[in-house]
Structures are given as C-alpha cells and as structure tokens.
Protein backbone atom coordinates (compact mmCIF):
# COMPACT_ATOMS: atom_id res chain seq x y z
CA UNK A 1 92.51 -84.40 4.41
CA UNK A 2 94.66 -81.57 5.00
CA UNK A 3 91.35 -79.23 5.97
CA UNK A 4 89.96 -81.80 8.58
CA UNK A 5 93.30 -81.95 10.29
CA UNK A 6 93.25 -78.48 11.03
CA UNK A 7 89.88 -78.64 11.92
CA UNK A 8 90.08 -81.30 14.59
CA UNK A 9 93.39 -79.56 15.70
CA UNK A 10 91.03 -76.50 16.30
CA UNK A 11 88.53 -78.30 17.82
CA UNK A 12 91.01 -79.73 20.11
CA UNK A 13 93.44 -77.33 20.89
CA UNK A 14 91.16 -73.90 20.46
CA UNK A 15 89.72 -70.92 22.30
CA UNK A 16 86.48 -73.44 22.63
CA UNK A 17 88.50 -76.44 23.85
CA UNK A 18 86.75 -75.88 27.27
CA UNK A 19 87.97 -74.01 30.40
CA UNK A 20 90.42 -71.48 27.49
CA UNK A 21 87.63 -69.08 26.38
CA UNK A 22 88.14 -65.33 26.10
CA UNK A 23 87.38 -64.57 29.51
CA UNK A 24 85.59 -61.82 31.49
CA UNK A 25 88.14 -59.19 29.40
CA UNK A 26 86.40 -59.97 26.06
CA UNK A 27 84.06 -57.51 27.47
CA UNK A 28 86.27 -54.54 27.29
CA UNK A 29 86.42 -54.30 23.17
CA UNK A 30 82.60 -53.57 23.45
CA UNK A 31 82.81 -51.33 26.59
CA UNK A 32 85.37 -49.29 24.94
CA UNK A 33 83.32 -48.73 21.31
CA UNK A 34 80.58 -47.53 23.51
CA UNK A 35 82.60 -45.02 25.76
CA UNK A 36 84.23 -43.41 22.42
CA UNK A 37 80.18 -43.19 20.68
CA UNK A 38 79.53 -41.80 23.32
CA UNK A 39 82.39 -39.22 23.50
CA UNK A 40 82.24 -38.65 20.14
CA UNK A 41 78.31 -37.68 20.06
CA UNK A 42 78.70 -35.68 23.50
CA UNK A 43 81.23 -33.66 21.58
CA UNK A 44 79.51 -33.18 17.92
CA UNK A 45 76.27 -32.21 20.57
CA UNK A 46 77.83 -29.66 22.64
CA UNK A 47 80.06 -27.98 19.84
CA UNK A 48 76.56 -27.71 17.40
CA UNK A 49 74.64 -26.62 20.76
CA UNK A 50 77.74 -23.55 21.11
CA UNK A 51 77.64 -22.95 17.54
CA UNK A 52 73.57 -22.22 17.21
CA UNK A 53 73.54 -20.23 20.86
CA UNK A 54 76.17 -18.47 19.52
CA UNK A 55 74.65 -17.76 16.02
CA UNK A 56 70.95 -16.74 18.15
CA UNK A 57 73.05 -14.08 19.97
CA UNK A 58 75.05 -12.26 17.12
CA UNK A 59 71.20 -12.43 15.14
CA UNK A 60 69.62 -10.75 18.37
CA UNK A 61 67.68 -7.56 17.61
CA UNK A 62 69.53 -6.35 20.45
CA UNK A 63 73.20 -7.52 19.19
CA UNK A 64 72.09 -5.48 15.98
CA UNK A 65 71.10 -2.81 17.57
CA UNK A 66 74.12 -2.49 19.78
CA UNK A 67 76.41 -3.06 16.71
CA UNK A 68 74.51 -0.27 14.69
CA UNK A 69 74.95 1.67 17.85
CA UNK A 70 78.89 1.04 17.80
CA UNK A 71 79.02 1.67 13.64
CA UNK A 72 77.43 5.11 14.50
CA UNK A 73 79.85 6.05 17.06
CA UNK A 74 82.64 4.72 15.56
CA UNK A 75 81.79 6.91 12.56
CA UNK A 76 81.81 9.93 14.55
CA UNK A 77 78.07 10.54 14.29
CA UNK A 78 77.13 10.34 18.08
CA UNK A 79 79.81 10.93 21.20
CA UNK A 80 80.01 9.07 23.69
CA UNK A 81 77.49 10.47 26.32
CA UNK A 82 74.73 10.04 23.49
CA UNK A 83 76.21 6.77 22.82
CA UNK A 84 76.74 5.11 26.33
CA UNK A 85 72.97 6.60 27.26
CA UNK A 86 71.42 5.20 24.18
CA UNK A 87 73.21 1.52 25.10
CA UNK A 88 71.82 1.94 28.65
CA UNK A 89 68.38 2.39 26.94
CA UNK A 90 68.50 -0.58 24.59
CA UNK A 91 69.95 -2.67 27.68
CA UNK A 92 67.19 -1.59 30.01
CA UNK A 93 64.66 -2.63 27.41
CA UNK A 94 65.69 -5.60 25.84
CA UNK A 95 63.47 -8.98 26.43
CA UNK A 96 66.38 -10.92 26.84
C-alpha cells in the first residue's frame, strides 16, 4: 500500500510528469566526461610521444658518440681543438 503510494506520487509529481524533464542541460554531464577523456588521453599521448623521442635521441649513435667524445675530453685525453674538430666531424656526418 505504502509502495504504490509513492509510486503514483512519482508518477504524478516526477521529472516525467510532462513539461518538468531534465532539459537541454542534461546534456552537459555527457559533454563534460567526453572533454576530460579526451584531455586525459591527449595528455598520456603527448607525454609517452616526449618520453620515446626523447629516449631515440639519448640512444642515437651520434648522442653516443658525442658523449664518448665529451668522456674523452673531460678525461684529459684530447684538448679542445682535437675535440671541437672531431664534434664538427661527427656533426657534419651524421644522418640525422
């Protein structure tokens, strides 16, 4: 008895009683789900697109042989004319 009350009360009185619906703004809680998916991927994307560009350069041939290059002079094997022609070399022949 108690249950059917409430029910017609519902019925009656509720967000489906005609004319009372949600309204155009019931649109919005979807809208904004979307925009932060979308957000969310666009960041994850870009930040694991940095990270692997980032991880091709420093395993270059050419970013190990300029860091070889800087060990070497840093060590006090070469000076600095031998070193600053033999980085002009590996510059002027890289592929990339």
């Amino acid at each position: 008895m108690i249950t059917s009350s409430i029910i017609t009360s519902l019925v009656a009185h509720g967000p489906f009683a005609g004319g009372g619906g949600p309204g155009w703004w019931f649109l919005l809680i979807p809208l904004f789900w979307i925009a932060v998916f979308a957000l969310l991927f666009t960041f994850v994307f870009r930040r694991r697109r940095d990270a692997m560009r980032r991880w091709h350069t420093e395993h270059s041939p050419r970013h190990s042989a300029e860091k070889t290059l800087a060990q070497r002079y840093a060590n006090g094997d070469i000076d600095e004319p031998e070193y600053r022609a033999r980085l002009e070399v590996l510059r002027a022949n890289s592929t990339e």
